[in-house]
N, C-alpha and C. Protein backbone atom coordinates (compact mmCIF):
# COMPACT_ATOMS: atom_id res chain seq x y z
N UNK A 1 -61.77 33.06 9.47
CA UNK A 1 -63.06 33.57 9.89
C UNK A 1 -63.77 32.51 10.73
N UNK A 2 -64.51 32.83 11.54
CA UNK A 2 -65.05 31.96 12.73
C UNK A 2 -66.63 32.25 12.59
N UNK A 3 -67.24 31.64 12.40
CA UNK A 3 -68.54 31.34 12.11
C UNK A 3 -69.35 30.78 12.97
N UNK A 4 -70.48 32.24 13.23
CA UNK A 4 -71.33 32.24 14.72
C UNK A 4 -72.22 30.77 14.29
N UNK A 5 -73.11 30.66 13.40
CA UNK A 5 -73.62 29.42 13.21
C UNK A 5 -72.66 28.11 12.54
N UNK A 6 -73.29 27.10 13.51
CA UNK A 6 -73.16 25.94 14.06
C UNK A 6 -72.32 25.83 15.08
N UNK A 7 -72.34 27.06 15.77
CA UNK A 7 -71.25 27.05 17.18
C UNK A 7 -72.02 27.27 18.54
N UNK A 8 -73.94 27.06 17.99
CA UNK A 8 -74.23 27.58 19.13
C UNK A 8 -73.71 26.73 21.12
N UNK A 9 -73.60 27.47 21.48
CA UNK A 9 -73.66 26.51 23.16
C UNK A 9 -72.04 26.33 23.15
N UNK A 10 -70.95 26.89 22.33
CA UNK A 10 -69.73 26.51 22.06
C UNK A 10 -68.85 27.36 22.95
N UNK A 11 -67.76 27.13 23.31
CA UNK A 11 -66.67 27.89 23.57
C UNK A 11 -65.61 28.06 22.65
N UNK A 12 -65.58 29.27 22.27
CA UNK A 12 -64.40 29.51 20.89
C UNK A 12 -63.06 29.87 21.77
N UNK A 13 -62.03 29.27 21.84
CA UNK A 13 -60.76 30.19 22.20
C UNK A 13 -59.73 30.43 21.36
N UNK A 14 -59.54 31.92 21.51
CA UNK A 14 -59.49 32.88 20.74
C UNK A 14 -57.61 32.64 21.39
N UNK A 15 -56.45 32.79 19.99
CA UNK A 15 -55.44 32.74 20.31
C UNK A 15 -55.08 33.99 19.35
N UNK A 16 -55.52 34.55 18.77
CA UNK A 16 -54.89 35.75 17.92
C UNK A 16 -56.49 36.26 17.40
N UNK A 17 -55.62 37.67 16.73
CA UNK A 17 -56.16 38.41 16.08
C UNK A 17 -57.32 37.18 14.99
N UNK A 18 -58.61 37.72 14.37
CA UNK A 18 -59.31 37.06 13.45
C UNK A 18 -60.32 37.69 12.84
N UNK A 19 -61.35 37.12 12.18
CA UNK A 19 -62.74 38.06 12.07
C UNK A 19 -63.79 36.88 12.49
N UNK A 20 -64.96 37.03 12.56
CA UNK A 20 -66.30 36.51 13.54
C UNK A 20 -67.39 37.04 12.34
N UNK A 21 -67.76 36.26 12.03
CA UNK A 21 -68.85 36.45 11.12
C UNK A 21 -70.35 35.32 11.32
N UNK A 22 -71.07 35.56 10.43
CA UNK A 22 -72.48 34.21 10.76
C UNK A 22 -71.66 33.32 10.22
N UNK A 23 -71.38 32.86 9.35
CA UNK A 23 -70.74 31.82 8.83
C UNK A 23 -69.29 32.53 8.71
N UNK A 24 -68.53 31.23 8.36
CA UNK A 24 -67.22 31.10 7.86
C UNK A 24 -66.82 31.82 6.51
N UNK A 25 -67.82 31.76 5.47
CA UNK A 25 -67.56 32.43 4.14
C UNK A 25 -68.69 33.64 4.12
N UNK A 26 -68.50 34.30 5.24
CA UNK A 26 -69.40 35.39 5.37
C UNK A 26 -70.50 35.93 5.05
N UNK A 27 -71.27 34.89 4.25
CA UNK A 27 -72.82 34.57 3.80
C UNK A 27 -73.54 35.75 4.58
N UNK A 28 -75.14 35.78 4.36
CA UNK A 28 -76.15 36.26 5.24
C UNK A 28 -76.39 35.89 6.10
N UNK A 29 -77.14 36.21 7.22
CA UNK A 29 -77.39 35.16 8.27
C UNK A 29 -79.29 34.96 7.93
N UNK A 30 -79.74 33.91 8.94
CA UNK A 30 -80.95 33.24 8.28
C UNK A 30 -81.86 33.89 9.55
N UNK A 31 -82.86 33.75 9.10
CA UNK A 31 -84.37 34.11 9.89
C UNK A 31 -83.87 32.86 10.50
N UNK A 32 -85.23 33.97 11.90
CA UNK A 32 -85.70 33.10 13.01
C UNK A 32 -84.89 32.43 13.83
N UNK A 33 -83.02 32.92 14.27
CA UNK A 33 -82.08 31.81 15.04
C UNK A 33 -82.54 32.99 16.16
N UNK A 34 -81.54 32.46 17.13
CA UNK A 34 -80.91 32.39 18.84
C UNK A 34 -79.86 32.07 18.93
N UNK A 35 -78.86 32.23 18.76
CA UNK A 35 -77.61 31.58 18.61
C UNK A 35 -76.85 32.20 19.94
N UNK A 36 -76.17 31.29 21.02
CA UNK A 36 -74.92 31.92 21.94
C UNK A 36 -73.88 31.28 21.63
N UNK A 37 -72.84 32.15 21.45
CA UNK A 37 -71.21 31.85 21.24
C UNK A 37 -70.83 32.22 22.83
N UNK A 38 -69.60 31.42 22.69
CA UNK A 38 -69.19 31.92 24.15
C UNK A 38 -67.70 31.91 23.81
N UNK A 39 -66.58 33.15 24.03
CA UNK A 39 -65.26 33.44 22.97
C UNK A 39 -64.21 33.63 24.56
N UNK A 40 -62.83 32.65 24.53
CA UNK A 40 -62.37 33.05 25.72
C UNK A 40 -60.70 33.44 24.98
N UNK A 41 -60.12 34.29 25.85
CA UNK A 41 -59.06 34.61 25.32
C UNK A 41 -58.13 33.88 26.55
N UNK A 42 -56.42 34.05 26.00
CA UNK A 42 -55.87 33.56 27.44
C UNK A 42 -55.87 34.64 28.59
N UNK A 43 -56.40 34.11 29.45
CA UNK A 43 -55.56 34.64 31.13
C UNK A 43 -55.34 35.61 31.14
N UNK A 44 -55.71 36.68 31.72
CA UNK A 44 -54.86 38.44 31.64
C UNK A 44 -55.39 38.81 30.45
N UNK A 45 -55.75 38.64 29.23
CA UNK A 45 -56.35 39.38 28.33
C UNK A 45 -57.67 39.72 28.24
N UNK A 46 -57.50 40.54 27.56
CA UNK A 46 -58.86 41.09 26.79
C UNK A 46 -59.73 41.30 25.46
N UNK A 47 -60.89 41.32 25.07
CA UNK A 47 -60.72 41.22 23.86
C UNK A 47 -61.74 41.92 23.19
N UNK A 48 -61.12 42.54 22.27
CA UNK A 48 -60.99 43.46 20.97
C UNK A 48 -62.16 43.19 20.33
N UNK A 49 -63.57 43.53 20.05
CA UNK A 49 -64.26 43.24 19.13
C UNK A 49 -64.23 44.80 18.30
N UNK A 50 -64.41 44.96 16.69
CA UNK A 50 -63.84 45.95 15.75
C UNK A 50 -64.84 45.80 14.94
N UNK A 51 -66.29 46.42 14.33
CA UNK A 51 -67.01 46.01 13.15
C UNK A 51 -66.57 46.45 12.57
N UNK A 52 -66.12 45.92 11.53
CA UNK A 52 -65.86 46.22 10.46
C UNK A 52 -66.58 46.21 9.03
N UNK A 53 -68.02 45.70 8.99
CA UNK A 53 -69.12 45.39 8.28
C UNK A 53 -70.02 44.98 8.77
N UNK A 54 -71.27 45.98 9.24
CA UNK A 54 -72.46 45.55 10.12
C UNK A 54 -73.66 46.18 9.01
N UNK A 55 -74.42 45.16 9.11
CA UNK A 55 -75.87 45.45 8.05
C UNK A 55 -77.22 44.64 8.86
N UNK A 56 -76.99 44.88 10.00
CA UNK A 56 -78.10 43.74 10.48
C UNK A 56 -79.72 44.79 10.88
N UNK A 57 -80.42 44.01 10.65
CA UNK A 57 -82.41 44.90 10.28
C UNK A 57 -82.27 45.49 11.79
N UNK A 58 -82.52 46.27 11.68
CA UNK A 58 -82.84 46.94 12.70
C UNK A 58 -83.85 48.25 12.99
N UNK A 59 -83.93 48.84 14.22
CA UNK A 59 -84.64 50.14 14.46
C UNK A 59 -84.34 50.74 15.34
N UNK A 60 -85.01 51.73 16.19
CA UNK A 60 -84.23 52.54 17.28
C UNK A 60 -84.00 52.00 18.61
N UNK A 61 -84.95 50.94 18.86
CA UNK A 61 -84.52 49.77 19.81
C UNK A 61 -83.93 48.08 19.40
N UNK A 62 -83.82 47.87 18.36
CA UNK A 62 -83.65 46.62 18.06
C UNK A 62 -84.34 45.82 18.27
N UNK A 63 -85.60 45.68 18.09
CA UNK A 63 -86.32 45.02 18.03
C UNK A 63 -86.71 43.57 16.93
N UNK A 64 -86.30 43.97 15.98
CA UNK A 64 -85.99 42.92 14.98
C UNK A 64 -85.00 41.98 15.23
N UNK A 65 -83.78 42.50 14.24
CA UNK A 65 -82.72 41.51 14.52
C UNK A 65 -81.56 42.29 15.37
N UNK A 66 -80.68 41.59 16.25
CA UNK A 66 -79.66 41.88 17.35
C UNK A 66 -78.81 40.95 17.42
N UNK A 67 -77.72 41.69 17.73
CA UNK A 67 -76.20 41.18 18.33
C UNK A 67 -76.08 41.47 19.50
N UNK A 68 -76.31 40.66 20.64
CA UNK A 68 -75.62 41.06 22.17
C UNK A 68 -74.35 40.68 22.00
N UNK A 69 -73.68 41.43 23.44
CA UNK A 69 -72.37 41.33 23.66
C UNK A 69 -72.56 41.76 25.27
N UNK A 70 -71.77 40.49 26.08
CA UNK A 70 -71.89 40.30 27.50
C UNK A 70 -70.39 39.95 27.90
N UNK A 71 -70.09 40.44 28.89
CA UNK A 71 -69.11 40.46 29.72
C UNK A 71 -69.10 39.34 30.00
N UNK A 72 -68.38 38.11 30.37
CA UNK A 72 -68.69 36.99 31.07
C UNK A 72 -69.38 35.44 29.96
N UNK A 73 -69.21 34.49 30.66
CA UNK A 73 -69.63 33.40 30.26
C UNK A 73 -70.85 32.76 30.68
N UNK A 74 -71.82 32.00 29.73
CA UNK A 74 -72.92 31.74 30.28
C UNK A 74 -73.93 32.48 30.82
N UNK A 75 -75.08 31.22 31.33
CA UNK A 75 -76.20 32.14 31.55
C UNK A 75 -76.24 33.31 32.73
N UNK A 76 -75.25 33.22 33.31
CA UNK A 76 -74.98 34.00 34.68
C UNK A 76 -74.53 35.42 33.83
N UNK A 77 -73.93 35.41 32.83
CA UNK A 77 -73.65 36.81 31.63
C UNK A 77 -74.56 37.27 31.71
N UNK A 78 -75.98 36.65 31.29
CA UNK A 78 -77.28 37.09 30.62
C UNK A 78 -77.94 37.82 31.74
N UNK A 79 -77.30 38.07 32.47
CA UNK A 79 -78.36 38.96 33.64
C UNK A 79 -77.55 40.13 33.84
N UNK A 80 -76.90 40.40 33.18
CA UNK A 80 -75.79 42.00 32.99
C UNK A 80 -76.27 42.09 31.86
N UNK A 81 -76.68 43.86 31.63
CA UNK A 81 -76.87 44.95 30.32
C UNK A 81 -75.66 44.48 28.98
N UNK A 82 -76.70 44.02 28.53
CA UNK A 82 -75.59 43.61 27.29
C UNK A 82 -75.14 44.76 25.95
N UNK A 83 -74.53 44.84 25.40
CA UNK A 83 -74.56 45.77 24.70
C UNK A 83 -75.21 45.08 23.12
N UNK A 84 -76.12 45.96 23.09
CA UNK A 84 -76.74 45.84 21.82
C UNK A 84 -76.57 46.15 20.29
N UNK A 85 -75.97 45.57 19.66
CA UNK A 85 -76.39 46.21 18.02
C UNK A 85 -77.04 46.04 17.11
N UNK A 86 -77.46 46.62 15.91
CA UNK A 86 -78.17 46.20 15.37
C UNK A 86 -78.14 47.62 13.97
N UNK A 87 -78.66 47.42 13.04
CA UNK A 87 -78.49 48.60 12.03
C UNK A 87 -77.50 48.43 11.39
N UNK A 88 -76.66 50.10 11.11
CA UNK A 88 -75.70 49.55 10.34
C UNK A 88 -74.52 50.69 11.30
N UNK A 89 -74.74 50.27 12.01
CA UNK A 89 -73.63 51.90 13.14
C UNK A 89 -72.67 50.90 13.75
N UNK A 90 -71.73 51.66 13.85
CA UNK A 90 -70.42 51.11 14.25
C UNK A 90 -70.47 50.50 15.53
N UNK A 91 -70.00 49.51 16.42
CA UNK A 91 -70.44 49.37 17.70
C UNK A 91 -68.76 48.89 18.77
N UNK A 92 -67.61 48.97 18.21
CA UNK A 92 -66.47 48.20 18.63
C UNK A 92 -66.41 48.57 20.06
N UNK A 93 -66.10 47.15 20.53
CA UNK A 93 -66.45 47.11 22.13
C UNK A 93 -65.35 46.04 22.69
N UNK A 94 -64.61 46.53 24.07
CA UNK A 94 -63.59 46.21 24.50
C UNK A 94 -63.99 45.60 25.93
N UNK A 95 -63.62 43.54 26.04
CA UNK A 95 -64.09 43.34 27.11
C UNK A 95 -63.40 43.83 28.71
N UNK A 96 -63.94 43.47 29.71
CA UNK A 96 -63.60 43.98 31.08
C UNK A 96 -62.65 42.26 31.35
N UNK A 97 -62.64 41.24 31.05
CA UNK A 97 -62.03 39.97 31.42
C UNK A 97 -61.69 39.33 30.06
N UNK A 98 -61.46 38.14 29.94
CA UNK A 98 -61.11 37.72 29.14
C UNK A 98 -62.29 36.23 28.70
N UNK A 99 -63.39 36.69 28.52
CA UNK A 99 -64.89 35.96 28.46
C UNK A 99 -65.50 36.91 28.00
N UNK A 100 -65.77 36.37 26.54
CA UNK A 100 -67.44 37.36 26.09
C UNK A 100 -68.46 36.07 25.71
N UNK A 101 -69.89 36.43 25.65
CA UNK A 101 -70.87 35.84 25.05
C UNK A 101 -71.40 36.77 23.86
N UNK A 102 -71.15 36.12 22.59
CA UNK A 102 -71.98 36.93 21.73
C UNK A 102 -73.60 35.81 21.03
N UNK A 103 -74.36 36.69 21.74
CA UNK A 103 -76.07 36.17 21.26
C UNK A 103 -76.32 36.78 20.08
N UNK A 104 -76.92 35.75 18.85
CA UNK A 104 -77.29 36.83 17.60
C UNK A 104 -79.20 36.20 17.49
N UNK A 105 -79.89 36.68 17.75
CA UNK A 105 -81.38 36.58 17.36
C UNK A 105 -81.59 37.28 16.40
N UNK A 106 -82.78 36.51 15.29
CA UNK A 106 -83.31 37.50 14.18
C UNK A 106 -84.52 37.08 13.99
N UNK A 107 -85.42 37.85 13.21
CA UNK A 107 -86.52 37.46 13.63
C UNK A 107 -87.20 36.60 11.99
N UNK A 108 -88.39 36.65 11.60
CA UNK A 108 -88.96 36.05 10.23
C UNK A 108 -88.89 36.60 9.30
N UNK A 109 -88.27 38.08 9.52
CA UNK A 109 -87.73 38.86 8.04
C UNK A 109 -86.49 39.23 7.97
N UNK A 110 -86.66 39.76 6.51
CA UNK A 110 -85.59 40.00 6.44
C UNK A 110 -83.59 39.41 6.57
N UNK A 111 -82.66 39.53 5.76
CA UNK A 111 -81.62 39.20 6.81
C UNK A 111 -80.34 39.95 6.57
N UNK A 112 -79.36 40.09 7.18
CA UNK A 112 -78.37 40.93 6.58
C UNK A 112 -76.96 40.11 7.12
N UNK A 113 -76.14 41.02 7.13
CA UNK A 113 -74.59 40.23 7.84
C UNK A 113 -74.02 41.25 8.80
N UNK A 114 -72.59 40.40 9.18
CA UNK A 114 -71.78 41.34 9.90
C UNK A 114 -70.35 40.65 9.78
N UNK A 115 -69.66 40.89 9.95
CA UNK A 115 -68.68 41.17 10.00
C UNK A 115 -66.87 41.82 10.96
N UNK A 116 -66.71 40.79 11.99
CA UNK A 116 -66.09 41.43 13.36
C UNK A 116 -64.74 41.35 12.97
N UNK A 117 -64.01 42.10 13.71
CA UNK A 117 -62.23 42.01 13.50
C UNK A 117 -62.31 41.91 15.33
């Protein structure tokens, strides 16, 4: 398991199948972060994100707490429609290259987890 916190500003490369969680032992995640991961696969691939356990606060816009997911690396990502989740609804999303950024913000309440294959 690969654990979004303490990886912020990081490049993860991704050589197989895994799961992506806030932490490593799949804990809660904490009020009040910003966190960017940045996940590269090899060359010619693509990659597979699968929830498989999503509980994160949410509402009909996400306004609370969120998971982006961006095509691409870095801040040049952040200016393309990211896909948003948040709640507890399924969201599995298949990249266009072989570069994702996943951003997790939450806000002063509340906290929940997730859980990626």
């Amino acid at each position: 398991t690969i654990g979004i916190y303490g990886n912020d500003d990081q490049t993860i490369t991704l050589q197989a199948a895994g799961y992506i969680s806030w932490t490593s032992d799949d804990s809660h995640y904490d009020n009040d972060q910003d966190i960017q991961v940045y996940f590269e696969a090899p060359m010619g691939k693509r990659i597979l994100l699968i929830f498989q356990d999503i509980e994160i606060e949410g509402n009909q816009f996400c306004h609370y707490d969120e998971l982006e997911i961006y095509d691409g690396m870095g801040n040049s990502s952040l200016t393309t429609h990211p896909r948003v989740v948040c709640g507890t609804s399924e969201a599995d999303y298949v990249s266009t290259n072989n570069v994702i950024t996943i951003r997790f913000k939450s806000d002063s309440l509340n906290n929940g987890h997730f859980n990626i294959l």
